[in-house]
Protein backbone atom coordinates (compact mmCIF):
# COMPACT_ATOMS: atom_id res chain seq x y z
CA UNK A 1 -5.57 -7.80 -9.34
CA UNK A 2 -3.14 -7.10 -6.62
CA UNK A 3 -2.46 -9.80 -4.24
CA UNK A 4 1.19 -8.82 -3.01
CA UNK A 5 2.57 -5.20 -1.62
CA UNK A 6 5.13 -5.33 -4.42
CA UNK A 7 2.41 -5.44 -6.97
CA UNK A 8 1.08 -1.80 -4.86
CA UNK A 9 4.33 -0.36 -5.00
CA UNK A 10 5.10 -1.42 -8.66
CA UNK A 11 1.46 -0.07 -9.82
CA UNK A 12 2.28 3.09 -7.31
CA UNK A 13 5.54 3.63 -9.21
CA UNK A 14 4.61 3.09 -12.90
CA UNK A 15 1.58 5.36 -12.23
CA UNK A 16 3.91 8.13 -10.61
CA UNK A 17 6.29 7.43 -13.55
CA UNK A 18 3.23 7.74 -16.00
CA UNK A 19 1.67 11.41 -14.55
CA UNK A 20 5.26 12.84 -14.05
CA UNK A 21 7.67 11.57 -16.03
CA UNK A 22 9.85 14.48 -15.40
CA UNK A 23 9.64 14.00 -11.75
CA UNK A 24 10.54 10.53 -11.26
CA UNK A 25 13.64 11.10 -13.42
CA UNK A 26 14.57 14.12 -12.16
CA UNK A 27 14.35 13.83 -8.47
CA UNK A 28 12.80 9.99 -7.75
CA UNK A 29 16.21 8.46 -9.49
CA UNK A 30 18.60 10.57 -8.47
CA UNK A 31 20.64 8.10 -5.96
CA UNK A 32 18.05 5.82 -6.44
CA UNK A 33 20.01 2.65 -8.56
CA UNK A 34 16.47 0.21 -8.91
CA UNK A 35 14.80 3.53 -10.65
CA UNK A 36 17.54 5.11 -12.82
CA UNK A 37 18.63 2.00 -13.97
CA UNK A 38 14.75 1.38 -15.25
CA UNK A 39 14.86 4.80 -16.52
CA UNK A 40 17.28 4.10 -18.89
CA UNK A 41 15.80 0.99 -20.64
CA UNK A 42 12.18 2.19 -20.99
CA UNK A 43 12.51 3.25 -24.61
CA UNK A 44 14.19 -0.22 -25.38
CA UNK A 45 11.21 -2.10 -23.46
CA UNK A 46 8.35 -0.35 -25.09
CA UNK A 47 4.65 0.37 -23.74
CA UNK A 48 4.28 -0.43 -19.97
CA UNK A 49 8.12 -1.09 -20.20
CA UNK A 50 8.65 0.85 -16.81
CA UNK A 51 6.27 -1.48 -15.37
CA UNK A 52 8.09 -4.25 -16.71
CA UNK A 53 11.69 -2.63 -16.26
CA UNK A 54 10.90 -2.76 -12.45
CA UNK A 55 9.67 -6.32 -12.19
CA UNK A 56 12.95 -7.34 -13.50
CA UNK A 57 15.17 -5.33 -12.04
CA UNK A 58 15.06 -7.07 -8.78
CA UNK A 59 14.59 -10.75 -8.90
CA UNK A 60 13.55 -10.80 -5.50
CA UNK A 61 11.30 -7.90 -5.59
CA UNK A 62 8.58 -9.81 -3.80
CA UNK A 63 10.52 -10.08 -1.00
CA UNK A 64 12.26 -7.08 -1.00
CA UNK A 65 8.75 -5.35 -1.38
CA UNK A 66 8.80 -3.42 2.41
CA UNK A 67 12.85 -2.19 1.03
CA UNK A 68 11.49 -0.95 -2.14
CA UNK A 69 8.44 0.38 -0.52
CA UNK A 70 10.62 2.19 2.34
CA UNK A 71 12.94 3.84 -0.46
CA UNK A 72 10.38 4.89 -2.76
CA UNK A 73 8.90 6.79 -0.20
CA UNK A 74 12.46 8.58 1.24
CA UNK A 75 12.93 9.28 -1.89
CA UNK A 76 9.72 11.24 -2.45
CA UNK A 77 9.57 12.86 0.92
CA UNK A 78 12.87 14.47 0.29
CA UNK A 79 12.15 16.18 -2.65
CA UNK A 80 9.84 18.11 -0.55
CA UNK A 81 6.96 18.09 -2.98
CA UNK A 82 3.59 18.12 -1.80
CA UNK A 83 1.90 14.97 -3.01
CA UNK A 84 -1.34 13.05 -2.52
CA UNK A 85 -1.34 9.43 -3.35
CA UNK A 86 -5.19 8.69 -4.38
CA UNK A 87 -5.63 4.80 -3.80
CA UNK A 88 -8.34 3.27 -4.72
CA UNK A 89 -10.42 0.26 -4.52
CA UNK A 90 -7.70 -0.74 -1.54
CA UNK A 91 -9.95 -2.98 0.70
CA UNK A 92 -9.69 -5.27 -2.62
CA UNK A 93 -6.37 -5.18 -2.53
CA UNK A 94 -6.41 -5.99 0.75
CA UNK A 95 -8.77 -8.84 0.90
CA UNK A 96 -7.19 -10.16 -2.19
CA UNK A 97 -4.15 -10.06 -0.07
CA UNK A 98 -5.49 -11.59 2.70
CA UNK A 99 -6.76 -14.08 0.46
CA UNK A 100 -3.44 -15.36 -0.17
CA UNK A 101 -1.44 -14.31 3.12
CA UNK A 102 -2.79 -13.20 5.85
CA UNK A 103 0.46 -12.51 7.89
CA UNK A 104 1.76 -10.74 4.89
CA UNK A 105 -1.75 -8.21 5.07
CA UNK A 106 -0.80 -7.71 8.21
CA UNK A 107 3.26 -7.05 8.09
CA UNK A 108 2.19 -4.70 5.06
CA UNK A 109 -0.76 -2.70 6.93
CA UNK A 110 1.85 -2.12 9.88
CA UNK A 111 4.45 -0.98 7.35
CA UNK A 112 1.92 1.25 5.89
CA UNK A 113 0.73 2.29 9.06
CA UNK A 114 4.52 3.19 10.46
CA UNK A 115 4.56 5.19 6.90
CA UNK A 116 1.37 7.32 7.44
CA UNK A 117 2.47 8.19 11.16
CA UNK A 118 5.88 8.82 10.73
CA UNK A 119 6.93 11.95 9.87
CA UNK A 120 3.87 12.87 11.90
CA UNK A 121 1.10 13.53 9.47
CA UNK A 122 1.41 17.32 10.03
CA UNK A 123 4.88 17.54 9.21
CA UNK A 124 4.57 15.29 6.18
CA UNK A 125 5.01 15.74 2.44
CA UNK A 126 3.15 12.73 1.44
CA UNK A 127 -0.62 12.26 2.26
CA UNK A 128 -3.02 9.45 1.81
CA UNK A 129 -6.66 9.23 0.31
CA UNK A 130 -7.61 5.68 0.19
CA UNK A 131 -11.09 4.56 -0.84
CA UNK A 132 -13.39 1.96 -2.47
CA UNK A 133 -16.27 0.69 -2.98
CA UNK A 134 -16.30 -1.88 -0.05
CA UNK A 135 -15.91 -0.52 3.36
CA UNK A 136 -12.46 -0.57 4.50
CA UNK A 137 -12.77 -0.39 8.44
CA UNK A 138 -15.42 -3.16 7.63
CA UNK A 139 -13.06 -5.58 6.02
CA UNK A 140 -10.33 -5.50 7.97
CA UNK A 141 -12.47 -5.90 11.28
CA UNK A 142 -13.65 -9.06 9.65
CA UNK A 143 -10.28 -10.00 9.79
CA UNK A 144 -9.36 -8.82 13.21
CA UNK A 145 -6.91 -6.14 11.82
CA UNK A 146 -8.80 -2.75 12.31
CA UNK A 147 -6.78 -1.50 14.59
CA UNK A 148 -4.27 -1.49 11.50
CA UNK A 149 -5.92 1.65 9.84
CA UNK A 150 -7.60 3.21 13.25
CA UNK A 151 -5.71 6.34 12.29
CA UNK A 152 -7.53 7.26 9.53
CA UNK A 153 -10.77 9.50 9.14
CA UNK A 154 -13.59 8.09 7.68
CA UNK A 155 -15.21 10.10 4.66
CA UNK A 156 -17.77 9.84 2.48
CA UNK A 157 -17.30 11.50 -0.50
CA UNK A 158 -20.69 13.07 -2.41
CA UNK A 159 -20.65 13.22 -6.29
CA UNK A 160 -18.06 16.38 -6.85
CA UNK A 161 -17.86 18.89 -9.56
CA UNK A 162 -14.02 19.64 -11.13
CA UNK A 163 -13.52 23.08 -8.28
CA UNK A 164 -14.75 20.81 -5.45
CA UNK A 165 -11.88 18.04 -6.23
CA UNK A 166 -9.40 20.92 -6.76
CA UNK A 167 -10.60 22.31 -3.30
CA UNK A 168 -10.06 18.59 -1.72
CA UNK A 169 -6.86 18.18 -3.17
CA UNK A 170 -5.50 21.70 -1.86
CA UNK A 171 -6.95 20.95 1.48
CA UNK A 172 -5.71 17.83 1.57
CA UNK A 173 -2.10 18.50 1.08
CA UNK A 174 -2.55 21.54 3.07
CA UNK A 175 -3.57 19.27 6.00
CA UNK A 176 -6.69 20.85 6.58
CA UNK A 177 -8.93 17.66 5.84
């Protein structure tokens, strides 16, 4: 369970790292010191060893989480790719979060809010799709912090067929949804 942002961006990274290997050494590390120093200790750490590489490559990466979080995502956006981070089951994260610290739910949800707004949404390389099985609009009410994610549309998603995610996912990075 994640209870912390730097567990998010940790999971966010090893995932990355897992679907595109190529592309996190290639262009993530490149003046990036946290992930090219991971890079090159993976083989010596074994299976998940990015994961673990990155938890102790920063003894403080708890509270350097919103650092991490901020380069990780600079780092991304000026490669210039088009990419759609697919997060789900995030209202657990977030009530797990909230769980343990409420001020850090909301420090993180403004963070992640500043991130989805700025570059404008339009403009930007990155784009969101955050789901799960709990309403998110409906937990974070609960916990007076709606106005956290007010910028984002509302979707429900029907059962889809293999072409009807690969239409999503174009439209989606195309902007269009």
């Amino acid at each position: 369970d994640l209870t912390h942002p730097a567990d998010f961006f940790q999971v966010l990274l090893d995932g990355f790292h897992d679907a595109h290997p190529d592309f996190v050494r290639d262009q993530l590390a490149a003046g990036w010191e946290l992930v090219s120093g991971v890079l090159g200790k993976v083989d010596e750490i074994g299976v998940g060893g990015f994961k673990l590489g990155l938890r102790g490559s920063d003894p403080d990466w708890r509270t350097n989480w919103r650092q991490h979080g901020d380069t990780f995502l600079a780092q991304t956006r000026k490669t210039s790719a088009r990419i759609l981070f697919i997060i789900d089951e995030f209202p657990d994260m977030l009530l797990n979060l909230s769980r343990d610290d409420e001020r850090l739910l909301r420090e993180f949800l403004a963070w992640f809010r500043t991130q989805r707004q700025n570059p404008a949404p339009a403009r930007d390389s990155i784009h969101w799709l955050v789901g799960g099985s709990v309403n998110l609009a409906g937990t974070l009410d609960a916990l007076g912090m709606v106005d956290l994610i007010n910028d984002l549309e509302d979707v429900s998603l029907p059962p889809l067929t293999d072409g009807d995610i690969e239409t999503f996912v174009k439209e989606m990075l195309s902007g269009s949804t």
